[in-house]
PDB file of N, CA and C in Angstrom:
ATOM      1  N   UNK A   1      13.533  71.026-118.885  1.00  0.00           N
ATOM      2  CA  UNK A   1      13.998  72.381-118.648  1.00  0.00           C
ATOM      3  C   UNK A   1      15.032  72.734-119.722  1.00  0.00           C
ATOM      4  N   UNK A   2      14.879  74.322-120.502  1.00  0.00           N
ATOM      5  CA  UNK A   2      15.803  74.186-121.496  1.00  0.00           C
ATOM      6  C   UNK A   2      17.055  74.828-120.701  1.00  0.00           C
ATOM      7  N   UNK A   3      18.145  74.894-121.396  1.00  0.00           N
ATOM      8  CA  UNK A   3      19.363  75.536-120.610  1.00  0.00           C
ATOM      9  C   UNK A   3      19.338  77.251-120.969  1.00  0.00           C
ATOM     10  N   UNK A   4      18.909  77.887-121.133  1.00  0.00           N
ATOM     11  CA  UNK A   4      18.329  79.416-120.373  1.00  0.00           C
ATOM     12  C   UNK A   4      17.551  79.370-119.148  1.00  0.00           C
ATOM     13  N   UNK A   5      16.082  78.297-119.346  1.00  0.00           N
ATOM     14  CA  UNK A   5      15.897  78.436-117.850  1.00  0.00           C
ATOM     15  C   UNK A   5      16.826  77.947-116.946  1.00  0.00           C
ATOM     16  N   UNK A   6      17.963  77.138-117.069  1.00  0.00           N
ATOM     17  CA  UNK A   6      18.903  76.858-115.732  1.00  0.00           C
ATOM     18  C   UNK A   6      19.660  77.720-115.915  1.00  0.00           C
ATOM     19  N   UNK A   7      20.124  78.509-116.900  1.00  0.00           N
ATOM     20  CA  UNK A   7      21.024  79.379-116.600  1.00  0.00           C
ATOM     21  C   UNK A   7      20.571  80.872-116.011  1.00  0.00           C
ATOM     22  N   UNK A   8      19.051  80.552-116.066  1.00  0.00           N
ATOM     23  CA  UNK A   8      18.400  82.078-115.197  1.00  0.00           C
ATOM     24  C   UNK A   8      18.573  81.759-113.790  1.00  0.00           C
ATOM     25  N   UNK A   9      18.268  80.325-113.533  1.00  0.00           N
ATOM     26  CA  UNK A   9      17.551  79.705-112.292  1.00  0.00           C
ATOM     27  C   UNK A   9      19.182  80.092-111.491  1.00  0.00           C
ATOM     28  N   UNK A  10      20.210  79.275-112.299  1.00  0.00           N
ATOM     29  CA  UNK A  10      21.228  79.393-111.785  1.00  0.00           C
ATOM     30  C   UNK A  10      22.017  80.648-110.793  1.00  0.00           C
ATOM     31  N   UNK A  11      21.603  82.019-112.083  1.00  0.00           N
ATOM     32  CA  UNK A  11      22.347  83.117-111.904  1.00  0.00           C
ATOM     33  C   UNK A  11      21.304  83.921-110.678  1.00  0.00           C
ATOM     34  N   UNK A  12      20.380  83.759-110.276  1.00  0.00           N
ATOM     35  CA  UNK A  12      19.023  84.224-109.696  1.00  0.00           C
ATOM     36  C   UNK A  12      19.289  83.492-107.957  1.00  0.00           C
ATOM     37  N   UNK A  13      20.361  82.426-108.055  1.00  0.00           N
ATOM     38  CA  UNK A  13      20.904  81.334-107.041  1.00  0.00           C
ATOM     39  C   UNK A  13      22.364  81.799-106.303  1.00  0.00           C
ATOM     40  N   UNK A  14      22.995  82.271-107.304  1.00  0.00           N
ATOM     41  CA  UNK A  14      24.219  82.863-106.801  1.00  0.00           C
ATOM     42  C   UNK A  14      24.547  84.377-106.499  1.00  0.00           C
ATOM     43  N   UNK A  15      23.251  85.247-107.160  1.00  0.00           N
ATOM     44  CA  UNK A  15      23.398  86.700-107.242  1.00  0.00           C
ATOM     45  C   UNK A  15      22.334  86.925-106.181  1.00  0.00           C
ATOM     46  N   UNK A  16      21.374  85.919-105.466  1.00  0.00           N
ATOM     47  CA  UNK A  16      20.452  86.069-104.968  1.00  0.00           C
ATOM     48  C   UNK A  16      20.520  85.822-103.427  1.00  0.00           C
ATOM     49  N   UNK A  17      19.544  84.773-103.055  1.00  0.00           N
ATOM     50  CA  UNK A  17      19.358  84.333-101.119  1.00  0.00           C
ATOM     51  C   UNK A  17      20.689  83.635-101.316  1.00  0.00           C
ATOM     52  N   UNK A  18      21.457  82.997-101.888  1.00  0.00           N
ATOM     53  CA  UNK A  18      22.803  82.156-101.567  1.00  0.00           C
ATOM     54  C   UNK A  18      23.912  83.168-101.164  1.00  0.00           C
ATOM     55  N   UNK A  19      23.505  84.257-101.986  1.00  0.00           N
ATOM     56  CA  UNK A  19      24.879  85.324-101.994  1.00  0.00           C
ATOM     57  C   UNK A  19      24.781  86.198-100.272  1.00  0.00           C
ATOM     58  N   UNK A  20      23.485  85.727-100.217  1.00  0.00           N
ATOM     59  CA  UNK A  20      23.358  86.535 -99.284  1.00  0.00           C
ATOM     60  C   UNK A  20      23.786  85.661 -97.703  1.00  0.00           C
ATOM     61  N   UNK A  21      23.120  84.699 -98.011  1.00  0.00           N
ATOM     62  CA  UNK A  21      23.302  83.170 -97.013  1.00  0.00           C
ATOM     63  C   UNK A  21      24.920  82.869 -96.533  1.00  0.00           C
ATOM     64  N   UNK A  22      25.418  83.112 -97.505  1.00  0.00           N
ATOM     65  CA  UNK A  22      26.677  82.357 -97.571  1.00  0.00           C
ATOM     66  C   UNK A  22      28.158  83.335 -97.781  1.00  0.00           C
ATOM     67  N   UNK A  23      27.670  84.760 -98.540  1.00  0.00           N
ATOM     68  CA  UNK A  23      28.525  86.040 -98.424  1.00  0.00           C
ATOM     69  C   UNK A  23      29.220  85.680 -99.969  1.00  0.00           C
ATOM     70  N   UNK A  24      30.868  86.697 -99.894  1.00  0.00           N
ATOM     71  CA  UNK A  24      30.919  86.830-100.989  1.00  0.00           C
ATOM     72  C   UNK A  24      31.603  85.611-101.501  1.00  0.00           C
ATOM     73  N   UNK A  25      31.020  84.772-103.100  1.00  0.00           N
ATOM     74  CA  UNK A  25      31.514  83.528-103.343  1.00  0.00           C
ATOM     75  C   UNK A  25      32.525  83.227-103.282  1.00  0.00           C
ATOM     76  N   UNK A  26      34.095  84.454-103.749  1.00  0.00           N
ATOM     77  CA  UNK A  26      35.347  83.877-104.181  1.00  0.00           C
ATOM     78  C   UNK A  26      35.663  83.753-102.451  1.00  0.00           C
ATOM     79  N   UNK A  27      35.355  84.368-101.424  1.00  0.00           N
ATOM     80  CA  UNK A  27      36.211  84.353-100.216  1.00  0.00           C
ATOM     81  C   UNK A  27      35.698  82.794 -99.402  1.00  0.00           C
ATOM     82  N   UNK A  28      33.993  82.808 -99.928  1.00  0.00           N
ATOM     83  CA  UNK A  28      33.489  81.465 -99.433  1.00  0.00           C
ATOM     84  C   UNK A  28      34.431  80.308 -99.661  1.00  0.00           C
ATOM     85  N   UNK A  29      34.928  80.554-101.252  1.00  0.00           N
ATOM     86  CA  UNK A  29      35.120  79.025-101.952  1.00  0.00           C
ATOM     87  C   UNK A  29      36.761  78.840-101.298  1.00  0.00           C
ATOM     88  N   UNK A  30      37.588  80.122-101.364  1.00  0.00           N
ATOM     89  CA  UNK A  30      38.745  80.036-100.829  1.00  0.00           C
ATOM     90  C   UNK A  30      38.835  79.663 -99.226  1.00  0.00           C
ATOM     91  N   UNK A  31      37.590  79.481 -98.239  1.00  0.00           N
ATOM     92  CA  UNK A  31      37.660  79.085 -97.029  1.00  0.00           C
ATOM     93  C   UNK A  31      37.418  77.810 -97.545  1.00  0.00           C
ATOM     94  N   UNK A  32      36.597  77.415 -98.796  1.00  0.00           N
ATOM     95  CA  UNK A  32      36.476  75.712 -98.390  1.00  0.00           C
ATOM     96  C   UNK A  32      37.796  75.331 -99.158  1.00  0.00           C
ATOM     97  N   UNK A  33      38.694  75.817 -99.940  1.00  0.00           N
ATOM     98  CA  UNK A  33      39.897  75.234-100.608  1.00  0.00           C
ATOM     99  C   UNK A  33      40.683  74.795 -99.227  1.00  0.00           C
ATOM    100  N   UNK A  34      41.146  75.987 -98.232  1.00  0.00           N
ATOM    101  CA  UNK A  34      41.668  75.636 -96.941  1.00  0.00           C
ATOM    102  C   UNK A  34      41.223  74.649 -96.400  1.00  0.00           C
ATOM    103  N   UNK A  35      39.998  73.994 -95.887  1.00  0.00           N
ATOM    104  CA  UNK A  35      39.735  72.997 -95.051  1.00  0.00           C
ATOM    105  C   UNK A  35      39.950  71.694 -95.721  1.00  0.00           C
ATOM    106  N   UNK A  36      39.548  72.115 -96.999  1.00  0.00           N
ATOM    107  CA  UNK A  36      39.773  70.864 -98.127  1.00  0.00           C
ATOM    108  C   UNK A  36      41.205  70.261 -98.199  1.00  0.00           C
ATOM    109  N   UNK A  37      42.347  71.316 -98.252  1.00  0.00           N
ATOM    110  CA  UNK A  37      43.416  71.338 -98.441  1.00  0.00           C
ATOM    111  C   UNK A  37      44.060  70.426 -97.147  1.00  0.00           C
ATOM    112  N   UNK A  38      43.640  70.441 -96.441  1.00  0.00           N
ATOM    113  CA  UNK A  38      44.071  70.098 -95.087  1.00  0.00           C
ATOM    114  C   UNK A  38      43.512  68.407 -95.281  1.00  0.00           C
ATOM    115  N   UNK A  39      41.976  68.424 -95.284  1.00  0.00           N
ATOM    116  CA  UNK A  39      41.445  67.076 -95.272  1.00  0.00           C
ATOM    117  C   UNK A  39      42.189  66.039 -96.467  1.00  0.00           C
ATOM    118  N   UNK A  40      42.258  66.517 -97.443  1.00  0.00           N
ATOM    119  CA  UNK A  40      43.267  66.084 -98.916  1.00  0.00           C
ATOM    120  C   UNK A  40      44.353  65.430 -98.122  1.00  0.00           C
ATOM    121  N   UNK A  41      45.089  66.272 -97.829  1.00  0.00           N
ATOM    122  CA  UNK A  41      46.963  65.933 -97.256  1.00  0.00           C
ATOM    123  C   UNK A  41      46.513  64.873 -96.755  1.00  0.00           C
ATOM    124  N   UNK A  42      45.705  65.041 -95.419  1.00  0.00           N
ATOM    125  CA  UNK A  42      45.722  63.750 -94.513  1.00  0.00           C
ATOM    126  C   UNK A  42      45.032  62.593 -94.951  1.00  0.00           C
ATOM    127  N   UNK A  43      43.940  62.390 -95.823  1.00  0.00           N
ATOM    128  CA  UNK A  43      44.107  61.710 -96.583  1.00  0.00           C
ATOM    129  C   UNK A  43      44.710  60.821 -97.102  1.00  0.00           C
ATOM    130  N   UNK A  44      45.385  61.667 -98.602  1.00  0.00           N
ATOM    131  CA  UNK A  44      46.430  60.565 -99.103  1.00  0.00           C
ATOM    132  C   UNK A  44      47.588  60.188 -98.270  1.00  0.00           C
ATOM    133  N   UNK A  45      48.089  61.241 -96.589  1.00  0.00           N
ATOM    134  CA  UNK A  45      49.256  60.540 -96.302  1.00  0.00           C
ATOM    135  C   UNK A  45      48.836  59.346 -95.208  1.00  0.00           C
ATOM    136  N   UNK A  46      47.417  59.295 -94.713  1.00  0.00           N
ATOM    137  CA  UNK A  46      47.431  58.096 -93.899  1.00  0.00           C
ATOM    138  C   UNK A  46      46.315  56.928 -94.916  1.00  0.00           C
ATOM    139  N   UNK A  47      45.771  57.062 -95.843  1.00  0.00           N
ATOM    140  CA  UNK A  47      45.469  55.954 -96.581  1.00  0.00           C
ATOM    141  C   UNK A  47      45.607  55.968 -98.310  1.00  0.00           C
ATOM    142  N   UNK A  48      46.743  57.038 -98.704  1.00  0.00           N
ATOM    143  CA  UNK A  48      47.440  57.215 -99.932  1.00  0.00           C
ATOM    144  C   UNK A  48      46.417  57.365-101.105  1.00  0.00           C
ATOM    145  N   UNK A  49      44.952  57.372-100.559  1.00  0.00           N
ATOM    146  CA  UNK A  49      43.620  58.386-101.432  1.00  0.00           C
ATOM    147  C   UNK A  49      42.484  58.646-101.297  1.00  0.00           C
ATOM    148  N   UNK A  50      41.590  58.941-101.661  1.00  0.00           N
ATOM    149  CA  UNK A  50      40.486  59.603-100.755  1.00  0.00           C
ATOM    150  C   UNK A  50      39.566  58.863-100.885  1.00  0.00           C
ATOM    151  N   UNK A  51      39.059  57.997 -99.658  1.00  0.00           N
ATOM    152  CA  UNK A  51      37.988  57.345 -99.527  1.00  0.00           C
ATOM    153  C   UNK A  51      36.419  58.452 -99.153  1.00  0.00           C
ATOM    154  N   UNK A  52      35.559  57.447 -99.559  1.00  0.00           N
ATOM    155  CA  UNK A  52      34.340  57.826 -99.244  1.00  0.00           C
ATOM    156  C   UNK A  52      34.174  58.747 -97.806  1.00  0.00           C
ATOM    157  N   UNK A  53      34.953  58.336 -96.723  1.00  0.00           N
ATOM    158  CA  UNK A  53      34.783  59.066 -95.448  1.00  0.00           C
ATOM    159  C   UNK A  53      35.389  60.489 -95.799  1.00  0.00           C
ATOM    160  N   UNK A  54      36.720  60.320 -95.942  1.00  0.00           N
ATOM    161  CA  UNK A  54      36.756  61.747 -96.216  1.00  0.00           C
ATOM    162  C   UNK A  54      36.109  62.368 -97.253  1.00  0.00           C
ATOM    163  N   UNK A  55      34.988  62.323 -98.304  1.00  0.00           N
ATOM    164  CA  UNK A  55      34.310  63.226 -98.853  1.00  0.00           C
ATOM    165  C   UNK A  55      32.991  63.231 -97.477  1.00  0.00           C
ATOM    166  N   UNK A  56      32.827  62.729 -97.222  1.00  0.00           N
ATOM    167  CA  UNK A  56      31.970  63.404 -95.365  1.00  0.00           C
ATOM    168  C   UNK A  56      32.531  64.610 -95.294  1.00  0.00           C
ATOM    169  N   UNK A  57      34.133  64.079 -94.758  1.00  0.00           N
ATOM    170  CA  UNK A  57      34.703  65.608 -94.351  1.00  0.00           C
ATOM    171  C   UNK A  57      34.450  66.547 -95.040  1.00  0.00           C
ATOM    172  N   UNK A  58      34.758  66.561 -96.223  1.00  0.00           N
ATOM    173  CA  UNK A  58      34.653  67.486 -97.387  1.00  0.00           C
ATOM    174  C   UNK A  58      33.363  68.917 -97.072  1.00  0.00           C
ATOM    175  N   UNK A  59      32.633  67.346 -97.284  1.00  0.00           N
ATOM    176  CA  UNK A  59      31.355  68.120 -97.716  1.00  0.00           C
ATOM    177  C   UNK A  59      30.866  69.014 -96.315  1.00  0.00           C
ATOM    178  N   UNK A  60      30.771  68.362 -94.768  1.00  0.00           N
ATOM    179  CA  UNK A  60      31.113  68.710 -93.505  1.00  0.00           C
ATOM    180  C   UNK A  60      31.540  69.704 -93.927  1.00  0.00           C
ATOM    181  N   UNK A  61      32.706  70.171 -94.095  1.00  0.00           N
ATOM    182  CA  UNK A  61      33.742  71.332 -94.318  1.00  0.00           C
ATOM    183  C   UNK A  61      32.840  72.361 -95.234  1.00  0.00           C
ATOM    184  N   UNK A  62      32.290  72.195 -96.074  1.00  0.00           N
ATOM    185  CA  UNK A  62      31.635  72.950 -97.130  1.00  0.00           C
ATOM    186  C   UNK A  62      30.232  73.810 -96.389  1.00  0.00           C
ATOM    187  N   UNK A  63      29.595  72.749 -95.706  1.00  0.00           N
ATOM    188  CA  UNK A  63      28.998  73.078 -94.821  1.00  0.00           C
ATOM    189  C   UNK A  63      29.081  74.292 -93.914  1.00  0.00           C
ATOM    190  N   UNK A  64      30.558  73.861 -93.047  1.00  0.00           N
ATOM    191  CA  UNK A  64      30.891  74.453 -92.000  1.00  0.00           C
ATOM    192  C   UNK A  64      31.710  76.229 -92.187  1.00  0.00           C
ATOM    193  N   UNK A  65      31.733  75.904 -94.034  1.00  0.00           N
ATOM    194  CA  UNK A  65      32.651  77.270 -94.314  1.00  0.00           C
ATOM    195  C   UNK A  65      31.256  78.090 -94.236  1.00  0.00           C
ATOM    196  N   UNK A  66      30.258  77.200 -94.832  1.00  0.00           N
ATOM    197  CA  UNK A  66      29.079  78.093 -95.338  1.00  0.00           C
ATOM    198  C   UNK A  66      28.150  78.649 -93.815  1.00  0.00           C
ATOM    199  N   UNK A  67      28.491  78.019 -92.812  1.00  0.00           N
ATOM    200  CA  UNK A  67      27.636  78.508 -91.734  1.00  0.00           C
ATOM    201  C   UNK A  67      28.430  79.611 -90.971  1.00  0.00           C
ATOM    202  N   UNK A  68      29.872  79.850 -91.332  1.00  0.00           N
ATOM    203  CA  UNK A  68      30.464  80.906 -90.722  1.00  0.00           C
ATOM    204  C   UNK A  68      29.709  82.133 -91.544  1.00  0.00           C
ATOM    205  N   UNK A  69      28.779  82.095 -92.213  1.00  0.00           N
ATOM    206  CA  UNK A  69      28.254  83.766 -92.550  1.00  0.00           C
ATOM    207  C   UNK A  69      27.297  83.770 -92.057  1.00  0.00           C
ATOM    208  N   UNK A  70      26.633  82.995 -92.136  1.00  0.00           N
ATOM    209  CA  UNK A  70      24.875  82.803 -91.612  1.00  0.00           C
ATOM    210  C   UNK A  70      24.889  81.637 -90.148  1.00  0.00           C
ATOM    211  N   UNK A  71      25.136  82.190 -89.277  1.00  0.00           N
ATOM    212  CA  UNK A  71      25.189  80.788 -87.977  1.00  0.00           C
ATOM    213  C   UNK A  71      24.192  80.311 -88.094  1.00  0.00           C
ATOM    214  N   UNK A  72      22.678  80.706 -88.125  1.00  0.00           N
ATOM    215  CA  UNK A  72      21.641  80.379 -88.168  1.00  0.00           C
ATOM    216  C   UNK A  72      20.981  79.613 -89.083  1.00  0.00           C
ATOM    217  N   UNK A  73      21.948  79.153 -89.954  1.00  0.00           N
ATOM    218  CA  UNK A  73      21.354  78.683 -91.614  1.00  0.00           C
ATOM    219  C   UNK A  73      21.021  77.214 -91.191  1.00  0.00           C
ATOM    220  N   UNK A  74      19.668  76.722 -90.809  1.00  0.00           N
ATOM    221  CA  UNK A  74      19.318  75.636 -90.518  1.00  0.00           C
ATOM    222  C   UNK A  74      19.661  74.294 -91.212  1.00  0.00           C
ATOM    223  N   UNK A  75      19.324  74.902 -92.617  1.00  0.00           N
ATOM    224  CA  UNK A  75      19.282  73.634 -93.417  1.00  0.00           C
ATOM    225  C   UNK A  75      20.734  73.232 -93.240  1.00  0.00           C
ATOM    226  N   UNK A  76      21.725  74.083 -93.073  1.00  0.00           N
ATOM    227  CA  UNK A  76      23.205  73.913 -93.326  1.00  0.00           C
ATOM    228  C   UNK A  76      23.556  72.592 -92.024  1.00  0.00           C
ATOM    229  N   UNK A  77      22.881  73.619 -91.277  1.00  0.00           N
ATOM    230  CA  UNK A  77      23.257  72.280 -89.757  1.00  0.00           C
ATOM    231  C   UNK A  77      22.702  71.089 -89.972  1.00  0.00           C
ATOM    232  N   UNK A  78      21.631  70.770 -90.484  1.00  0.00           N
ATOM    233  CA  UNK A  78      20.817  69.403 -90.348  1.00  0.00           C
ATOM    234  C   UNK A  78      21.995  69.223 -91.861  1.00  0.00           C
ATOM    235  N   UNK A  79      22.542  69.476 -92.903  1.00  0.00           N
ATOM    236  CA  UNK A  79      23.404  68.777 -93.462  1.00  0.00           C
ATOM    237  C   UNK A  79      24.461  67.751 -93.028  1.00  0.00           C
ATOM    238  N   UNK A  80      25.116  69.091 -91.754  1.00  0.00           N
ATOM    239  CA  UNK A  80      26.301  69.278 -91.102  1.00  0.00           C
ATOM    240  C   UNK A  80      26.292  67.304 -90.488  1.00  0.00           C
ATOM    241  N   UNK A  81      24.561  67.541 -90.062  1.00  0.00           N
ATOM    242  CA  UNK A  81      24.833  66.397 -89.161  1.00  0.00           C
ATOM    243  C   UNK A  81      24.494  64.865 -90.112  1.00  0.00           C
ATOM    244  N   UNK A  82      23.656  65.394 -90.920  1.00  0.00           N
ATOM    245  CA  UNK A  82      23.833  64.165 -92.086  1.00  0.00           C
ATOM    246  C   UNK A  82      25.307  63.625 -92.860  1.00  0.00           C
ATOM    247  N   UNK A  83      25.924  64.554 -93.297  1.00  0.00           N
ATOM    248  CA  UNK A  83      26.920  64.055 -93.189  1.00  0.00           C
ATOM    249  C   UNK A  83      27.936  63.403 -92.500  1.00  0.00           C
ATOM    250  N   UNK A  84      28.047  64.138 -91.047  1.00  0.00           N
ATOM    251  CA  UNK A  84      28.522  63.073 -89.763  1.00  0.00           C
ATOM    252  C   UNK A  84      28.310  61.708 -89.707  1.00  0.00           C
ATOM    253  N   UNK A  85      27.030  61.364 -89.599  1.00  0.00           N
ATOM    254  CA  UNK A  85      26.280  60.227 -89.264  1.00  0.00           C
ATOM    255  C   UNK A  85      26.566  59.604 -90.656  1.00  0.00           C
ATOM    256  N   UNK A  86      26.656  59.679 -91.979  1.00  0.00           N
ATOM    257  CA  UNK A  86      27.346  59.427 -92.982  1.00  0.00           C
ATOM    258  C   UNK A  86      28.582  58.933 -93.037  1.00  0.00           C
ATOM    259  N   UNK A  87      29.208  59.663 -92.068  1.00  0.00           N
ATOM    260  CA  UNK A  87      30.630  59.484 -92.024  1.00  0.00           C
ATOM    261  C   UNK A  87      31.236  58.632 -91.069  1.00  0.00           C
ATOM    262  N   UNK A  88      30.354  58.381 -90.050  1.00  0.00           N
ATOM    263  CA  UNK A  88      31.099  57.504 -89.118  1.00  0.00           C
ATOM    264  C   UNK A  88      30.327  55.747 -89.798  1.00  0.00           C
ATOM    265  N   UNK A  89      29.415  56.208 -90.489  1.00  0.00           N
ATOM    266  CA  UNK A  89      29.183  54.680 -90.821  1.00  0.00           C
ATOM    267  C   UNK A  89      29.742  54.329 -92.246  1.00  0.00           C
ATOM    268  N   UNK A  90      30.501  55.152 -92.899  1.00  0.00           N
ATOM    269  CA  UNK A  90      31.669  54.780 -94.101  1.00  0.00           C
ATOM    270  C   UNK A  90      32.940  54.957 -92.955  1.00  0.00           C
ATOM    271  N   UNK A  91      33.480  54.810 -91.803  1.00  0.00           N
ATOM    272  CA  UNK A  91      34.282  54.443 -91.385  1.00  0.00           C
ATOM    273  C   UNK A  91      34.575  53.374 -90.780  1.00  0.00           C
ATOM    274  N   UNK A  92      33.267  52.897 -90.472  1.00  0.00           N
ATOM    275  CA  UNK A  92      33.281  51.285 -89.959  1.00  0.00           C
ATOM    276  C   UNK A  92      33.680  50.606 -90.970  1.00  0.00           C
ATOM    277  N   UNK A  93      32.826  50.871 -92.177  1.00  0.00           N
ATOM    278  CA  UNK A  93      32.585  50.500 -93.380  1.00  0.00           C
ATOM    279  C   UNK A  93      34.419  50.180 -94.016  1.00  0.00           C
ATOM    280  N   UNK A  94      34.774  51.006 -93.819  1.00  0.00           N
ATOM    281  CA  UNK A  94      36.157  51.126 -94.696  1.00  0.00           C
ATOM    282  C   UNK A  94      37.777  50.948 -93.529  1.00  0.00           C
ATOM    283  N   UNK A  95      36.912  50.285 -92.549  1.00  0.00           N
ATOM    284  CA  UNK A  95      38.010  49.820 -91.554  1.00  0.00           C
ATOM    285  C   UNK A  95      38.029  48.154 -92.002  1.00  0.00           C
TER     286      UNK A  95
END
């Protein structure tokens, strides 16, 4: 693929069904900075940096900003829960 077609594919992704899925990008990305912001702190202050579990959260969170526009966004939920199930077995993992 040369980089015009990803940069069509790209812009055709964010101006398109995503924009629509997910609403407007800067307010999307500033709901996931908040949840992020939160998961971060606690983080580094109860294991001083970010393990594998909390990028679960993360991504969970990314998820969860993105289903507040579209409740119905399927694929988002079957993420939602892949990541869970992700996450509790990098917590065994990292206990």
């Amino acid at each position: 693929m040369q980089r015009d077609e990803i940069l069509q594919q790209a812009e055709q992704l964010v101006n398109g069904q995503r924009a629509k899925d997910y609403g407007d990008a800067y307010e999307n990305h500033c709901r996931i900075a908040e949840g992020w912001n939160i998961i971060l702190r606690s983080a580094l202050l109860t294991h001083g940096e970010i393990k594998a579990v909390h990028v679960t959260l993360m991504m969970d969170w990314l998820k969860t900003s993105r289903i507040l526009n579209t409740i119905n966004h399927e694929d988002s939920w079957v993420d939602k829960a892949a990541y869970s199930s992700l996450g509790a077995e990098f917590a065994d993992k990292e206990q």
